[in-house]
Protein backbone atom coordinates (compact mmCIF):
# COMPACT_ATOMS: atom_id res chain seq x y z
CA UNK A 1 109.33 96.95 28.51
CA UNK A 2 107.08 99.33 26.66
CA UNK A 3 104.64 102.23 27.94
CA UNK A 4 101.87 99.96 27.13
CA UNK A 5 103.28 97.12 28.48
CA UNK A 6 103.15 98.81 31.67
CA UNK A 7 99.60 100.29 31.82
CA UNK A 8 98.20 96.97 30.61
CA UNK A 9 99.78 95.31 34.14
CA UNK A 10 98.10 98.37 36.13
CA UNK A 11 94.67 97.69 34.30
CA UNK A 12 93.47 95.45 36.71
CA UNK A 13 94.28 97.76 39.99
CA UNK A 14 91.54 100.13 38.49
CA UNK A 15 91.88 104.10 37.97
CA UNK A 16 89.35 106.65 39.30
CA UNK A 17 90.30 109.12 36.41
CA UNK A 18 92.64 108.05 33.08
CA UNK A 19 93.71 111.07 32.13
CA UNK A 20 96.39 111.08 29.43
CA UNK A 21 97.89 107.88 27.27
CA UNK A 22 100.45 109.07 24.43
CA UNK A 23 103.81 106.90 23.27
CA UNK A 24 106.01 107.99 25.83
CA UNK A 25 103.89 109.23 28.79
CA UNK A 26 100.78 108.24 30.56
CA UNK A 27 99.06 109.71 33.52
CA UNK A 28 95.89 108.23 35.78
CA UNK A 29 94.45 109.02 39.37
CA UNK A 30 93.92 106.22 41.89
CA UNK A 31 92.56 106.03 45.47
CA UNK A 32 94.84 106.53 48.01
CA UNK A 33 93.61 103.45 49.43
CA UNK A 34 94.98 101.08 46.70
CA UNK A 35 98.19 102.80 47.33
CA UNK A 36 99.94 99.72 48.74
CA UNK A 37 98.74 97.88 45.76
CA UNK A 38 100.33 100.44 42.85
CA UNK A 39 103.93 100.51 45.25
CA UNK A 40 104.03 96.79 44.79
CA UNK A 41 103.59 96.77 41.27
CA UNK A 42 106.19 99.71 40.33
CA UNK A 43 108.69 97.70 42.58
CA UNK A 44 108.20 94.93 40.91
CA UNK A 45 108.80 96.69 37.67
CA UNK A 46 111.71 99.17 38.63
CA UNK A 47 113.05 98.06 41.94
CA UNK A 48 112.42 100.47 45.26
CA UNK A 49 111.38 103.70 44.88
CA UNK A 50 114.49 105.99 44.58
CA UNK A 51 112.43 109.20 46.44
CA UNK A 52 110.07 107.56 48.62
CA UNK A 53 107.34 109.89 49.99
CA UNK A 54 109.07 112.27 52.95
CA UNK A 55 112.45 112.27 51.80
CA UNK A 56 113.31 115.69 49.92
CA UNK A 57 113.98 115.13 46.07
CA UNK A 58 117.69 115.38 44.86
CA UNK A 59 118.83 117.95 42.32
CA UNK A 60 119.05 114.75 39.64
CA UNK A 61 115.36 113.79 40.35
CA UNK A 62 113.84 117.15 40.24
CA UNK A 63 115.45 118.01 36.93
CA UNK A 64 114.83 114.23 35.63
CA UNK A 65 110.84 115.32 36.85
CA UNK A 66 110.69 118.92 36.03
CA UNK A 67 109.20 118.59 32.71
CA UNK A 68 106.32 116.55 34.14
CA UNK A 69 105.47 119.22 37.32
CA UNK A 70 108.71 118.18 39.52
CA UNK A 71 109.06 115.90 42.48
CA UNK A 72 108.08 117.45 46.10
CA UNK A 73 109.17 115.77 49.34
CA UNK A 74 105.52 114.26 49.84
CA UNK A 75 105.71 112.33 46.38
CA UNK A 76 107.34 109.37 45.54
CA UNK A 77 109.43 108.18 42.52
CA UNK A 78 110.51 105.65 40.82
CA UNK A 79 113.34 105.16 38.31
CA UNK A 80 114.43 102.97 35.76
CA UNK A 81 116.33 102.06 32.45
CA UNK A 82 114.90 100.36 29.57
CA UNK A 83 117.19 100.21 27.09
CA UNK A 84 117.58 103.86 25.90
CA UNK A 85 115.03 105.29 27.78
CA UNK A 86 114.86 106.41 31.46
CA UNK A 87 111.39 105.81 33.02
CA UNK A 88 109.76 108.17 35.71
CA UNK A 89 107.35 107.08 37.77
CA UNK A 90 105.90 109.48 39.85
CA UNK A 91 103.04 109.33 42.72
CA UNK A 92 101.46 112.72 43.50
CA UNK A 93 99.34 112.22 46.54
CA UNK A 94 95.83 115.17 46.58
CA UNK A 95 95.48 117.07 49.54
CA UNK A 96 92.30 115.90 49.86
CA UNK A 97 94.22 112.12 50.79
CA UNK A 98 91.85 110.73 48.46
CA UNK A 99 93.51 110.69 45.40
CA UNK A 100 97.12 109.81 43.99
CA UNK A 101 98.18 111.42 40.51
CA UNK A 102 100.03 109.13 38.91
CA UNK A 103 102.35 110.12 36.16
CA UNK A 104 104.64 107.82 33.90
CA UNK A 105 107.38 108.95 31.03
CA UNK A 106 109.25 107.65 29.37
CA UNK A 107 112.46 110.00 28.66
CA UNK A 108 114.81 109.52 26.00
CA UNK A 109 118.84 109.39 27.23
């Protein structure tokens, strides 16, 4: 599965804010109340999340993240393999609990 492939299943879930869409990394903001919604679909996708929100990040998962801002115990990630590529999925929750940063990439082994 492609990057595109990917943000054209999350089309319909709407985005308050589309931010960035480039080959191998994408990133939009949602509503924290359509959270359940995007968890669904990622699982679907890649399986359980692998850091779910609360759980401190591993050394592996905040180097696999640090390019993209890291992983914090209050975010959640997902990870898969596509073929030659590992893909990231994190969920960066606003202190405001309005808003979830989403951020996808798509990292070459």
């Amino acid at each position: 599965m492609e990057l595109r492939e990917i943000i054209e299943k999350f089309k319909t879930l709407g985005a308050y804010e589309e931010r960035s869409f480039a080959d191998n990394y994408c990133e939009v903001v949602f509503y924290t109340k359509d959270n359940d919604r995007w968890i669904k679909l990622f699982t679907e996708i890649l399986g359980p999340a692998i850091k779910p929100a609360g759980i401190a990040p591993s050394e592996e998962d905040a180097e696999l993240t640090k390019e993209y801002g890291g992983i914090r115990a209050n975010q959640t990630l997902f990870k898969g393999i596509m073929g030659n590529t590992v893909v990231a999925v994190m969920f960066w929750p606003w202190q405001d609990e309005v808003r979830i940063t989403l951020k996808i990439a798509f990292i070459a082994m």
